[in-house]
N, C-alpha and C. Protein backbone atom coordinates (compact mmCIF):
# COMPACT_ATOMS: atom_id res chain seq x y z
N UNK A 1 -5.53 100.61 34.29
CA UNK A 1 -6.19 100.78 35.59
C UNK A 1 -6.92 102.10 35.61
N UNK A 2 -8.21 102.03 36.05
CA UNK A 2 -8.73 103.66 36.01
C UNK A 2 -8.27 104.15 37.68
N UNK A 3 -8.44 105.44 37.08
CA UNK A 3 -7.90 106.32 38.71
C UNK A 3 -8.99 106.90 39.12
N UNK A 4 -8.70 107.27 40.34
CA UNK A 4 -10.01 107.92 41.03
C UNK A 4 -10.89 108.91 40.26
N UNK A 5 -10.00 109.78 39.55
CA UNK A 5 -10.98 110.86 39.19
C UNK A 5 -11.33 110.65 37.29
N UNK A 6 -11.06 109.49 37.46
CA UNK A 6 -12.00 108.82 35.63
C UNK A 6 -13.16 108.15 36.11
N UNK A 7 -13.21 107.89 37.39
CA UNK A 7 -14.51 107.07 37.80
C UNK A 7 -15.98 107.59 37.65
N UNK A 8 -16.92 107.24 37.33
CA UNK A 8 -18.40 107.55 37.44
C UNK A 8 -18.35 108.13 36.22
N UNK A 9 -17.56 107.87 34.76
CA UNK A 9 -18.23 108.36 33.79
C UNK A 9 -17.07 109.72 33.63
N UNK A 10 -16.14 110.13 34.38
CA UNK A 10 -15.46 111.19 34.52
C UNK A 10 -15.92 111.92 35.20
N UNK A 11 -16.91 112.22 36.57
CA UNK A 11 -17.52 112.91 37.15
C UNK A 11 -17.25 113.34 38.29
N UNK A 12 -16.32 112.36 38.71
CA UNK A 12 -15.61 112.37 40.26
C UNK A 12 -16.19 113.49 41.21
N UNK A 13 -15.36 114.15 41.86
CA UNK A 13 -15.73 115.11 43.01
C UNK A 13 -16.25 115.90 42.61
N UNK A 14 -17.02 116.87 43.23
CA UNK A 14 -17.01 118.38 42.78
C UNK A 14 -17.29 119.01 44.41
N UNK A 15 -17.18 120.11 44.04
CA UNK A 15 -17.15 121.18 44.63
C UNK A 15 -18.73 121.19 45.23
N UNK A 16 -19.01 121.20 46.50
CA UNK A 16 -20.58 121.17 46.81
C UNK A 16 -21.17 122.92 47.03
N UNK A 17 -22.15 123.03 46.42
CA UNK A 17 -22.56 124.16 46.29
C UNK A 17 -23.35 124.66 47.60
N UNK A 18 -24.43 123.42 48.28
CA UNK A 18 -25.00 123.78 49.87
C UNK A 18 -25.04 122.56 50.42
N UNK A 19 -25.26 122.61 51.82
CA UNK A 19 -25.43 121.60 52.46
C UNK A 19 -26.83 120.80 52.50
N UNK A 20 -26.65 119.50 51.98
CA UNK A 20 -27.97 118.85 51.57
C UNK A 20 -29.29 118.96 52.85
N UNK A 21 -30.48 118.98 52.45
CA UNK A 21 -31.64 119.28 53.56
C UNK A 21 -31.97 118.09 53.96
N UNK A 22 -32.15 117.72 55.70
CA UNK A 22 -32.38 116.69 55.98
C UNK A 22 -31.48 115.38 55.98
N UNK A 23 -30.10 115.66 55.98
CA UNK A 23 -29.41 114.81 55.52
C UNK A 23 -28.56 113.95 56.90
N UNK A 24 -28.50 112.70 56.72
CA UNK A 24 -27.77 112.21 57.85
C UNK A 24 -26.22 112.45 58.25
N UNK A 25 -26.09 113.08 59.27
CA UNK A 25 -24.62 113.98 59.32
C UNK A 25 -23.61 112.96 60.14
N UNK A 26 -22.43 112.57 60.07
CA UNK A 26 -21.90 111.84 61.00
C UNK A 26 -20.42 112.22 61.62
N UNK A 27 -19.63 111.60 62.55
CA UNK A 27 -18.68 112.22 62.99
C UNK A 27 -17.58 112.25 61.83
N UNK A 28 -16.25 112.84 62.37
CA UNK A 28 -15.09 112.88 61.33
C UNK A 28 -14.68 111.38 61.44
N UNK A 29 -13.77 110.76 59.94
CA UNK A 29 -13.39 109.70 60.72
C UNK A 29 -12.00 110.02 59.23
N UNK A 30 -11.23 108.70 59.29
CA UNK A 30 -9.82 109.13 58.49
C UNK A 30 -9.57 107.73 57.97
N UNK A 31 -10.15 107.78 57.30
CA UNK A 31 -9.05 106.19 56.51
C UNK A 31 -7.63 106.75 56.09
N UNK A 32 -6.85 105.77 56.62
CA UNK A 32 -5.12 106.09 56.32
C UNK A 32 -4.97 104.95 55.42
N UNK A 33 -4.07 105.65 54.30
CA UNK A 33 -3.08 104.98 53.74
C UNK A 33 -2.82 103.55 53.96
N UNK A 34 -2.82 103.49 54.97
CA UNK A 34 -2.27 101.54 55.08
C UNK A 34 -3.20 101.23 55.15
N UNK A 35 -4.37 101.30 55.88
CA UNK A 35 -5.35 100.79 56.10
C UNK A 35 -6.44 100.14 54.64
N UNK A 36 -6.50 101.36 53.96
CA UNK A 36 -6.72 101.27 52.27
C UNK A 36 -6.04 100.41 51.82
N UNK A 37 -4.71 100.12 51.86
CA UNK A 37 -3.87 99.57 51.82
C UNK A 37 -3.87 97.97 51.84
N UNK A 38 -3.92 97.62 52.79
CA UNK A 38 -4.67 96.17 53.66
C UNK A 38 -6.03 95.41 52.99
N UNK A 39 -6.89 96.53 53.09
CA UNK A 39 -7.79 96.55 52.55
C UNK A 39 -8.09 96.00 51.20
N UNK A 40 -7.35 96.80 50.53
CA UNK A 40 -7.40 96.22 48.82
C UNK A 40 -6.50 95.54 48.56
N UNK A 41 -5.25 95.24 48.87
CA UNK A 41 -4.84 93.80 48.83
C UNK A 41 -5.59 92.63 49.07
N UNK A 42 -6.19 92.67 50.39
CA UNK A 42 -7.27 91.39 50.58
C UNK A 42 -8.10 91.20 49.57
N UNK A 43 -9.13 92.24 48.95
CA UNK A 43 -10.12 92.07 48.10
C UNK A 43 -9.28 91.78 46.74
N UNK A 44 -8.42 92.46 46.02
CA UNK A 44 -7.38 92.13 44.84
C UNK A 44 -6.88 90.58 45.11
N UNK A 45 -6.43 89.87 45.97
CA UNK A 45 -6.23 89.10 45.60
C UNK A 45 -6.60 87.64 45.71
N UNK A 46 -8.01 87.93 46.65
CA UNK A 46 -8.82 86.93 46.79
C UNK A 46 -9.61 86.84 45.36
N UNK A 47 -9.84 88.12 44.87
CA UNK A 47 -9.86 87.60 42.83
C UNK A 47 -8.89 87.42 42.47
N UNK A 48 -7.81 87.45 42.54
CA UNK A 48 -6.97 88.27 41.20
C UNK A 48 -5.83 86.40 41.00
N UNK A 49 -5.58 86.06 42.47
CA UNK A 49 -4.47 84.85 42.56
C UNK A 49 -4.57 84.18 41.73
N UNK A 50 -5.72 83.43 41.06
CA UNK A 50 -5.55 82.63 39.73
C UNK A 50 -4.65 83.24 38.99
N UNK A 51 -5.06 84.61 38.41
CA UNK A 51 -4.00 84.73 37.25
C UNK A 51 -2.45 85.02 37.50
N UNK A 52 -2.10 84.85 38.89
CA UNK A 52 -1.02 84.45 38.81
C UNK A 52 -0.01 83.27 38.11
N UNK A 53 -1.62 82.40 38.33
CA UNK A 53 -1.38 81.36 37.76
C UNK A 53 -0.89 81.04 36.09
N UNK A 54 -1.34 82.35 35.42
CA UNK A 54 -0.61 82.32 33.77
C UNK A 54 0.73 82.73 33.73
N UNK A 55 1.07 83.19 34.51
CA UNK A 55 3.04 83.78 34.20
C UNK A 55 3.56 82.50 34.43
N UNK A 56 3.36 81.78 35.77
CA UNK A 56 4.35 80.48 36.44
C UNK A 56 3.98 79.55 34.96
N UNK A 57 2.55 79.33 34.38
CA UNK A 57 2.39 78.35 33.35
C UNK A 57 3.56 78.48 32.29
N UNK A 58 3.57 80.18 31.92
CA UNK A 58 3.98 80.37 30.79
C UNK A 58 5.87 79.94 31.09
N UNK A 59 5.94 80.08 32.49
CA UNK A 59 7.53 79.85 32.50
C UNK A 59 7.61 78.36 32.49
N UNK A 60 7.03 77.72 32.92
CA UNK A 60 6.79 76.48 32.78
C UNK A 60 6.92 75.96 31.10
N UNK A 61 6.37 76.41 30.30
CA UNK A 61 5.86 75.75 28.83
C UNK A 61 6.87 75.23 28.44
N UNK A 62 8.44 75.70 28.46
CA UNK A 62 9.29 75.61 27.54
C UNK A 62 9.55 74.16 28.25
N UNK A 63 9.13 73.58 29.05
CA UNK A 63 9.89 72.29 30.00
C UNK A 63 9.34 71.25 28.86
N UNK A 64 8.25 71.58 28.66
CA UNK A 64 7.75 70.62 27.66
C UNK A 64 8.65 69.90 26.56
N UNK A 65 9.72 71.05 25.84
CA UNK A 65 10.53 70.54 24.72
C UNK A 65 11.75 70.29 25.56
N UNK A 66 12.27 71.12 26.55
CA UNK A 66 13.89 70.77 27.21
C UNK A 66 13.18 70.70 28.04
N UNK A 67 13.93 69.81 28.93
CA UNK A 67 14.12 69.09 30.55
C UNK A 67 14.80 70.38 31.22
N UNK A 68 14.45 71.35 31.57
CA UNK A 68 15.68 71.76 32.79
C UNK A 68 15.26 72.75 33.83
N UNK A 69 15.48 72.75 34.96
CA UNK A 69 15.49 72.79 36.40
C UNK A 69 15.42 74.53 36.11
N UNK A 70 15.73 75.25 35.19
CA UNK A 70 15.64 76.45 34.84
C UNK A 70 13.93 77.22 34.75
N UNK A 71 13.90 76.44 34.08
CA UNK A 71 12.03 76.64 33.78
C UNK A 71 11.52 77.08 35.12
N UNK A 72 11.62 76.18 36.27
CA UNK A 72 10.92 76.43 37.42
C UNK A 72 11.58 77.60 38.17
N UNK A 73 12.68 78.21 37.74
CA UNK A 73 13.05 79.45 38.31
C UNK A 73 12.41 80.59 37.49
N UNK A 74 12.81 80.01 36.22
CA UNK A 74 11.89 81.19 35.33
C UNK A 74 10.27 81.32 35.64
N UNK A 75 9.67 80.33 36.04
CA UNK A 75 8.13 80.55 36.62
C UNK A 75 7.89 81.03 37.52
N UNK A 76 8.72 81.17 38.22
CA UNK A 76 8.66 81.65 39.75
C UNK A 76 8.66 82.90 40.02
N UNK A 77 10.22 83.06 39.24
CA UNK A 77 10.74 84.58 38.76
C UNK A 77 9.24 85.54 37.99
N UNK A 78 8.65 85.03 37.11
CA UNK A 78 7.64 85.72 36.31
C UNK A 78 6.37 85.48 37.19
N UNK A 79 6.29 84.89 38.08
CA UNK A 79 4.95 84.78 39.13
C UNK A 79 4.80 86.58 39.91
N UNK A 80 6.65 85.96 40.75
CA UNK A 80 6.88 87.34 41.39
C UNK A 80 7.08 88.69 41.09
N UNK A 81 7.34 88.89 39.56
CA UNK A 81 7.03 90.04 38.71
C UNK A 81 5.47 90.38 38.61
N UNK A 82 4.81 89.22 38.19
CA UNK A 82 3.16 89.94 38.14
C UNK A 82 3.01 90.02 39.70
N UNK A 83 2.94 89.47 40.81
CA UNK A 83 2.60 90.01 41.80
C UNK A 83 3.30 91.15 42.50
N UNK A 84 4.42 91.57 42.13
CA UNK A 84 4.99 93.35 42.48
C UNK A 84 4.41 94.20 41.97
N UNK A 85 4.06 93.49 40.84
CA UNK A 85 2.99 94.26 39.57
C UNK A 85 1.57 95.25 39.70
N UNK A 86 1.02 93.88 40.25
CA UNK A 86 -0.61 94.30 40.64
C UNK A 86 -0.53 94.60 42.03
N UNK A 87 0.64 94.36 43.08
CA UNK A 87 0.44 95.41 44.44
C UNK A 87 1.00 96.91 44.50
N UNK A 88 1.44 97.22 43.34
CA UNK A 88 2.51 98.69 42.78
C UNK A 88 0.75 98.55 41.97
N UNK A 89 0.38 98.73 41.28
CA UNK A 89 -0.84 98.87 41.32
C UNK A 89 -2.12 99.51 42.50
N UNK A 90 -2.17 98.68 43.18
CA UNK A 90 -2.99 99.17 44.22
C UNK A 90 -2.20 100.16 45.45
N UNK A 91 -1.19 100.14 45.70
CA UNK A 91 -0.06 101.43 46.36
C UNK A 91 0.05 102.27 45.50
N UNK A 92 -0.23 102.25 44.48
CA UNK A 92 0.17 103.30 43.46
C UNK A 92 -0.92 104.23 43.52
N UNK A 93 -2.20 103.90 43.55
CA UNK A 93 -3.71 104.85 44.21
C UNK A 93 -3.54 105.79 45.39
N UNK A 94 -2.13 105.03 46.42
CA UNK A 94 -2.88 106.21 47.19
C UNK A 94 -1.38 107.53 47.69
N UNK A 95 -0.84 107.29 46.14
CA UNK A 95 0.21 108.51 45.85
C UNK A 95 -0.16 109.42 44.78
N UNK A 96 -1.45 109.39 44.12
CA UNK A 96 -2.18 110.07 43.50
C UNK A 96 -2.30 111.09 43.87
N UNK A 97 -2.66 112.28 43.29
CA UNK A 97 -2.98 113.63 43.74
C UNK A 97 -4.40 113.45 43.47
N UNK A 98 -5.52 113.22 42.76
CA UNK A 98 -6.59 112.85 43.01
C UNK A 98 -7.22 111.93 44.21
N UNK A 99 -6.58 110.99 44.66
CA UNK A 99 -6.77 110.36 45.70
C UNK A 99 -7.03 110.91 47.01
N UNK A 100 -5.73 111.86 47.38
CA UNK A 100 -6.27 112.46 48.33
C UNK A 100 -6.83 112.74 48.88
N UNK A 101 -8.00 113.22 48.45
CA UNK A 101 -9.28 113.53 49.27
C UNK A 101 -10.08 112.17 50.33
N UNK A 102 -9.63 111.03 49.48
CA UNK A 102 -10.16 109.62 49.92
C UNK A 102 -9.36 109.26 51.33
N UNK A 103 -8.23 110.27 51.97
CA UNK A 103 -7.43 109.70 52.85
C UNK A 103 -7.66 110.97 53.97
N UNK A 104 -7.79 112.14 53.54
CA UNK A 104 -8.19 113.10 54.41
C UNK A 104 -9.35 113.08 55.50
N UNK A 105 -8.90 113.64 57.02
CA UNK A 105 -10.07 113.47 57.76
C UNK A 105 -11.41 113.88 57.62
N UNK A 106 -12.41 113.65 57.23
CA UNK A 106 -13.56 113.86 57.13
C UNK A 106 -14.63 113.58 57.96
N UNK A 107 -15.89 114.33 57.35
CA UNK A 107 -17.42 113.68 58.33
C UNK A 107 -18.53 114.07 57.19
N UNK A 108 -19.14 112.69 56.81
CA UNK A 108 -20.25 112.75 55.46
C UNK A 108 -21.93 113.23 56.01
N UNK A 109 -22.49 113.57 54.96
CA UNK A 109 -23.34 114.20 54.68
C UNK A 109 -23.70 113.26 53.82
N UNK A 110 -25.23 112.56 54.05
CA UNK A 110 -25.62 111.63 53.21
C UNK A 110 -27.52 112.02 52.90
N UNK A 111 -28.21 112.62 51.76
CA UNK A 111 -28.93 112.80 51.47
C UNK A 111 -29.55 112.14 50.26
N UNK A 112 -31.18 111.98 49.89
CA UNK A 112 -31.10 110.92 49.19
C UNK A 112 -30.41 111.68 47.47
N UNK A 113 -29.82 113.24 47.37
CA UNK A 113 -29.67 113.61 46.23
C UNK A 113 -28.02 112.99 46.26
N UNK A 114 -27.30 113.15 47.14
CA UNK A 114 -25.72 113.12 46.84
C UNK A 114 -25.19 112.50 48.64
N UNK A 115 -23.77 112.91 48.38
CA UNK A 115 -22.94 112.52 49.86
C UNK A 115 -22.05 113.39 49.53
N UNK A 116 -21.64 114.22 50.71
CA UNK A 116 -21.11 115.12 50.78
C UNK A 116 -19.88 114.95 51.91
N UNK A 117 -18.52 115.10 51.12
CA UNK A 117 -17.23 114.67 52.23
C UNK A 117 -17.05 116.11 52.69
N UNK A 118 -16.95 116.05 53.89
CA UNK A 118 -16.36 117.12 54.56
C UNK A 118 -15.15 117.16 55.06
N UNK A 119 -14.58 118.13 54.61
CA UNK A 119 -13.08 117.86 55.22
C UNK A 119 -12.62 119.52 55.71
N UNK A 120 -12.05 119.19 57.11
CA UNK A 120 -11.77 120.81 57.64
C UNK A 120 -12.79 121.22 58.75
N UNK A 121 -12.44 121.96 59.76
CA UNK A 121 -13.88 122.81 60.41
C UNK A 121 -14.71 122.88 59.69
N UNK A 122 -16.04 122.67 59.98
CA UNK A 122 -17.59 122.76 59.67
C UNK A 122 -17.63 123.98 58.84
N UNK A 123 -17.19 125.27 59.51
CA UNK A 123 -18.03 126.71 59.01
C UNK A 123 -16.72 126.65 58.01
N UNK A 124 -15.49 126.39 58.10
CA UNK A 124 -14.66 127.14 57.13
C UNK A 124 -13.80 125.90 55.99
N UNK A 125 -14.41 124.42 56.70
CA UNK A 125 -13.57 123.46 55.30
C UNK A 125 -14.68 123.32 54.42
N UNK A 126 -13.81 122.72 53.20
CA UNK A 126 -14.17 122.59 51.68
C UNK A 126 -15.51 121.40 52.32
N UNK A 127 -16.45 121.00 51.00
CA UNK A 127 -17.11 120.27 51.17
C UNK A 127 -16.83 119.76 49.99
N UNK A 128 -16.78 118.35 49.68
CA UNK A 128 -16.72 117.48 47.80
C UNK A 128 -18.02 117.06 47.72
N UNK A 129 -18.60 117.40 46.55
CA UNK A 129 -19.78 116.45 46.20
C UNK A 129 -19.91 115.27 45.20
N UNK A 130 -20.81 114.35 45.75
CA UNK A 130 -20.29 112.87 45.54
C UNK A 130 -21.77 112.72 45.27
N UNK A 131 -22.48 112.48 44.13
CA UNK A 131 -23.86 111.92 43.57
C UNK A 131 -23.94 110.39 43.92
N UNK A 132 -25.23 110.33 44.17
CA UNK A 132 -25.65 108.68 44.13
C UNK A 132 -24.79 107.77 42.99
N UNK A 133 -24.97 108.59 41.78
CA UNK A 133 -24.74 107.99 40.51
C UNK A 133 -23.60 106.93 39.85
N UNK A 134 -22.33 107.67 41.00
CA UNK A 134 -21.14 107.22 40.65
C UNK A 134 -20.64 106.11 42.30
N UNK A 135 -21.88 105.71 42.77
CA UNK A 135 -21.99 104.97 43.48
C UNK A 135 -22.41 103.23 43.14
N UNK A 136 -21.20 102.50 42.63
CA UNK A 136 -21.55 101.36 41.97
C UNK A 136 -22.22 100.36 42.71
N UNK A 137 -21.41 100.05 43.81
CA UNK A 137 -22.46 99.32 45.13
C UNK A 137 -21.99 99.52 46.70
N UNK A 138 -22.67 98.78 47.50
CA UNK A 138 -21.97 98.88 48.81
C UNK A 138 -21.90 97.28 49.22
N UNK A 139 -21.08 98.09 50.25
CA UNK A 139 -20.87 96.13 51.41
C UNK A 139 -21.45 97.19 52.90
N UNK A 140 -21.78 96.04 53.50
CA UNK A 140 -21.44 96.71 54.82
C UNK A 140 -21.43 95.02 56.01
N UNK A 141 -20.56 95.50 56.27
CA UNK A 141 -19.85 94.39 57.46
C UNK A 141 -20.31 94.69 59.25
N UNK A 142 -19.89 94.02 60.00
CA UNK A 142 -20.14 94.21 61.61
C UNK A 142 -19.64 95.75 62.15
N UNK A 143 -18.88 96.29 61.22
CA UNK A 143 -18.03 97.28 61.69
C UNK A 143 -18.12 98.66 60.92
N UNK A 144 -18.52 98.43 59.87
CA UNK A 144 -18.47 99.82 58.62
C UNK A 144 -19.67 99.72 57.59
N UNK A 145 -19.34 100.12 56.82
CA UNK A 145 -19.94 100.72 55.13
C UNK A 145 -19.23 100.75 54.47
N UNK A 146 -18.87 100.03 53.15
CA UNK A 146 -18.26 100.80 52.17
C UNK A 146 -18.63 100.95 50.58
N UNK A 147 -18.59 102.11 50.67
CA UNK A 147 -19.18 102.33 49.15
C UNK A 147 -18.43 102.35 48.09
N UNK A 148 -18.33 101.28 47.07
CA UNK A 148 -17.29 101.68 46.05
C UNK A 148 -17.85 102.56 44.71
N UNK A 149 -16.81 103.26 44.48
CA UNK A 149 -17.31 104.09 43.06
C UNK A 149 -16.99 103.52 41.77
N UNK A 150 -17.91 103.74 40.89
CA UNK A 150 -17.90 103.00 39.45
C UNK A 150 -16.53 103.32 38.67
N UNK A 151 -16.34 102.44 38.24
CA UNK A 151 -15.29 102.61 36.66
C UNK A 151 -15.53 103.56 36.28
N UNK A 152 -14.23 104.10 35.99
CA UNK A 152 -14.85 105.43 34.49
C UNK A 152 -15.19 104.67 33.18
N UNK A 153 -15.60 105.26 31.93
CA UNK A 153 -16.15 104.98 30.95
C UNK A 153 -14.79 104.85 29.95
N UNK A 154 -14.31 103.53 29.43
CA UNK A 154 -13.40 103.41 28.90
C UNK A 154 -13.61 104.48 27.76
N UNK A 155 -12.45 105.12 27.01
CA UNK A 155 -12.20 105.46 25.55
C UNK A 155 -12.83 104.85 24.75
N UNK A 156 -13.23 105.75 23.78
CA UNK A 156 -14.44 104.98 22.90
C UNK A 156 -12.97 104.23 21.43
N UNK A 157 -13.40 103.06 20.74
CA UNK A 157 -12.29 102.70 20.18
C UNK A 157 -10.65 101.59 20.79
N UNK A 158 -11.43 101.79 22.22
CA UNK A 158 -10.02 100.68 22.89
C UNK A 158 -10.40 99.28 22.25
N UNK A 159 -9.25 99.17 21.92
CA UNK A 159 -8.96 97.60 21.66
C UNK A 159 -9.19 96.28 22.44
N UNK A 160 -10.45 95.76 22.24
CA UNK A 160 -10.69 94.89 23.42
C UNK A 160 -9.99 93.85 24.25
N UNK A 161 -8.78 93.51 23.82
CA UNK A 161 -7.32 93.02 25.08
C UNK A 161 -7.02 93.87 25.82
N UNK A 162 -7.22 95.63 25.41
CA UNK A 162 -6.65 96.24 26.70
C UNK A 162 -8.39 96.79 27.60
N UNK A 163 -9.03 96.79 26.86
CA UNK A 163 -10.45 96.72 27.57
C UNK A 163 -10.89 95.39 28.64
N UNK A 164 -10.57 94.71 28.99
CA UNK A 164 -10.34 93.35 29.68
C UNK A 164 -9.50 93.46 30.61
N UNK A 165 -8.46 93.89 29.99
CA UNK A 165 -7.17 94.38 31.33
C UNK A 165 -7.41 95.05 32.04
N UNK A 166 -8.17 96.58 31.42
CA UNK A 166 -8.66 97.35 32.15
C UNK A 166 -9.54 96.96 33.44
N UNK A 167 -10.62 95.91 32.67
CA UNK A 167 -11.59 95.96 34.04
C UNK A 167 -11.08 95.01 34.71
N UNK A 168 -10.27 94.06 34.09
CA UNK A 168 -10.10 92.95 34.86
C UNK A 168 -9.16 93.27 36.21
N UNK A 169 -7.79 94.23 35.75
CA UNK A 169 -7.22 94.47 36.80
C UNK A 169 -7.27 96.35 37.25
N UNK A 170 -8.78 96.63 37.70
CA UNK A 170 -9.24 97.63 37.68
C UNK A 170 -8.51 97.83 39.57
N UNK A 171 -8.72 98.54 40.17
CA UNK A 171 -8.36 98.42 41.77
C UNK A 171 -9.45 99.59 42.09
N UNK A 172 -10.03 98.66 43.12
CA UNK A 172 -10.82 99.12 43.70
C UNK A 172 -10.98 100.41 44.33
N UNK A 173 -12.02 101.23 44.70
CA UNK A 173 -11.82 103.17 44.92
C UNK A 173 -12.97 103.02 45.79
N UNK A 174 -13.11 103.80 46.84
CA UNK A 174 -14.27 103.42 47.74
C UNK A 174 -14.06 104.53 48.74
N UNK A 175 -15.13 104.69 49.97
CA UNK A 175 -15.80 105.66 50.86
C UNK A 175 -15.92 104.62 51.93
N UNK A 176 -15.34 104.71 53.15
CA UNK A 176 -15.12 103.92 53.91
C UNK A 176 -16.18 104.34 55.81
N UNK A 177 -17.25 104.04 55.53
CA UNK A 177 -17.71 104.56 56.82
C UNK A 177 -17.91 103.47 58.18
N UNK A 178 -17.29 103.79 59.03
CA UNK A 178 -17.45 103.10 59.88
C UNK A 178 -18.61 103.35 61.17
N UNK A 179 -19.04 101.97 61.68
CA UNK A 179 -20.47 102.27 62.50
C UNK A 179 -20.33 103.37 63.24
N UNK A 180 -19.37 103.17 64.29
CA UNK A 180 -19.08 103.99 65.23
C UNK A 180 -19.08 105.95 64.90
N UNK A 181 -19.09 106.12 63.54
CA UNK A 181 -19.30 107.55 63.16
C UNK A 181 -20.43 107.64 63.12
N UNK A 182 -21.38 107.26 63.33
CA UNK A 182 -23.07 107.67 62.68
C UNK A 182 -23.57 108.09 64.78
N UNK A 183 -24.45 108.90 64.22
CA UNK A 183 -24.51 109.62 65.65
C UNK A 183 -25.64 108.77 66.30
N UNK A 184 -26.36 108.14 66.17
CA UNK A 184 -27.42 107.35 66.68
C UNK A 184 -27.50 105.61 66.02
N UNK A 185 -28.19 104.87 66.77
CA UNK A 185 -29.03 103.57 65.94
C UNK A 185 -29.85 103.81 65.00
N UNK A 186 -30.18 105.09 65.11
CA UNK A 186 -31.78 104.97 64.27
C UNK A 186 -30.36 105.83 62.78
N UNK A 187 -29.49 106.50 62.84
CA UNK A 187 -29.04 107.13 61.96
C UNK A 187 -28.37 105.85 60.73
N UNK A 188 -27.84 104.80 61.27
CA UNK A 188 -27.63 103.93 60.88
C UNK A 188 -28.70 102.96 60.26
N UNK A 189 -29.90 103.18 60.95
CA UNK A 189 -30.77 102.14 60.27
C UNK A 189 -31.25 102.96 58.83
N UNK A 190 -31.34 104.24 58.83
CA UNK A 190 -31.68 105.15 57.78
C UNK A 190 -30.95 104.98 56.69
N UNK A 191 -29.63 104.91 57.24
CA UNK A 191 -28.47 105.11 56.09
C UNK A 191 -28.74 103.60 55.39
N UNK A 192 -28.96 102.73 56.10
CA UNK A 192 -29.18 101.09 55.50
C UNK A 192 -30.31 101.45 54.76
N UNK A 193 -31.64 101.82 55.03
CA UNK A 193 -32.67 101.92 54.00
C UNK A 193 -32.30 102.84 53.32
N UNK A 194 -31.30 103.59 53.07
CA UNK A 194 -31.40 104.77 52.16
C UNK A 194 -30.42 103.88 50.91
N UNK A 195 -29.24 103.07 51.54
CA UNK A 195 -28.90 102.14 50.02
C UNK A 195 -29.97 100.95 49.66
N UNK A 196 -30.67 100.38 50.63
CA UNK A 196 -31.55 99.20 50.13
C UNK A 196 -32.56 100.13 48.88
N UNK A 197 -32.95 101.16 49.11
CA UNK A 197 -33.85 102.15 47.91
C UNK A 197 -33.33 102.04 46.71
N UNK A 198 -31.70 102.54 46.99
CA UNK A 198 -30.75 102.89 45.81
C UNK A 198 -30.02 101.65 45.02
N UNK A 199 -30.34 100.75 45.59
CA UNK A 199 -30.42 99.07 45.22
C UNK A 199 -28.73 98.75 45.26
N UNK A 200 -28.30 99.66 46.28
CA UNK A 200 -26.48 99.23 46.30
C UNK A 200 -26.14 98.43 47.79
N UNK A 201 -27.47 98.00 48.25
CA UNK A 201 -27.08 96.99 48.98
C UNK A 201 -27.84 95.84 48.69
N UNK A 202 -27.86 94.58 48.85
CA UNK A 202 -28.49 93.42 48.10
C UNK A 202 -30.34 93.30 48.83
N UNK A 203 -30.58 92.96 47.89
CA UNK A 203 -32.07 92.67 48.90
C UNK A 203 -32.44 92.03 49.93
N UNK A 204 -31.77 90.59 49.81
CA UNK A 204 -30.97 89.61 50.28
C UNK A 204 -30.40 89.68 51.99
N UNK A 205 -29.76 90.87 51.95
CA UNK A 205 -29.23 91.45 53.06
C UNK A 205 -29.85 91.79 54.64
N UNK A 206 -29.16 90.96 55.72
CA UNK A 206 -30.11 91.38 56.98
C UNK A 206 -30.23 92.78 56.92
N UNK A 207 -31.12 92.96 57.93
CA UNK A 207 -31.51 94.72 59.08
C UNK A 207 -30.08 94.73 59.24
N UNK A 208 -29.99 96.08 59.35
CA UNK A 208 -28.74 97.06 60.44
C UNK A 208 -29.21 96.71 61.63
N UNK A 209 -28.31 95.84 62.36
CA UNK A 209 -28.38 96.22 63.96
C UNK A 209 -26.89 97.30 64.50
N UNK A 210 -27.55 97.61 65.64
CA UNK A 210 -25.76 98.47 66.33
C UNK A 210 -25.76 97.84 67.47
């Protein structure tokens, strides 16, 4: 599984040097823990439930040569191991010490060079800087934005069974903005043309209304 701060190539946060010019500023807002939480369970396992489906098979196989009522406990049993599995997986992100920053109250700074998390009073908290680059795509729904950040760049030399695993059961890392933080309609319609440019929202995709 990659972690937050292998993402974008190994580039993750940094330290922002000024405040971007012209940039769309919005209120504080706080994704918590559960909420993240909720969140990536839904998306994990609206992909992921098929392959639940290979443990129950594999407990299953042996029925083929013996008849016995065992098998279907053993499938069951190995279903509910991979699924403690891959949700200790996605809970496991947000006990990270890199993570952190993704759960802290903030208010972004979105310019077309970077996005900038703010966290703390204006004049005296830290600012993280967050490049377009390591911005893989967005969604945006009736209610929010969310931007997820790219994979890091596997090890050069991985063995391609654990390169597969990797992406396959990668868990999702993301920037969670909701409408209600953006200070105007028109700030929101900006922020929509500023990913339709950056091609991380689909073309496809209606106007921003508020």
């Amino acid at each position: 599984m990659n972690q937050p701060n292998q993402r974008g190539g190994g580039g993750g946060f940094r330290q922002a040097q000024q405040a971007p010019s012209l940039a769309i500023r919005t209120k504080k807002t706080q994704l918590t823990t559960d909420a993240y939480t909720r969140m990536v369970m839904g998306e994990v396992w609206k992909k992921d439930w098929v392959y639940a489906l290979i443990p129950f098979a594999l407990g299953l196989l042996p029925a083929i040569f013996v008849h016995s009522w065992w098998w279907i406990v053993l499938a069951v049993v190995l279903t509910i191991l991979f699924v403690l599995f891959r949700s200790a997986q996605v809970t496991g992100v947000t006990q990270l010490e890199q993570s952190k920053p993704l759960f802290e109250r903030m208010a972004f700074e979105m310019d077309n060079k970077q996005i900038l998390l703010r966290v703390g009073p204006e004049k005296e908290g830290k600012a993280m800087q967050l490049t377009w680059d390591l911005i893989d795509r967005a969604r945006r729904d009736a209610e929010a934005y969310t931007l997820y950040l790219k994979s890091g760049t596997p090890p050069a030399g991985m063995a391609a069974w654990r390169l597969w695993l990797a992406r396959t059961f990668d868990v999702p890392v993301f920037l969670h903005l909701p409408l209600r933080i953006f200070n105007s309609p028109n700030d929101v319609k900006l922020f929509d043309s500023m990913l339709r440019r950056k091609n991380l929202l689909p073309a496809d995709a209606p106007a921003a209304t508020v």
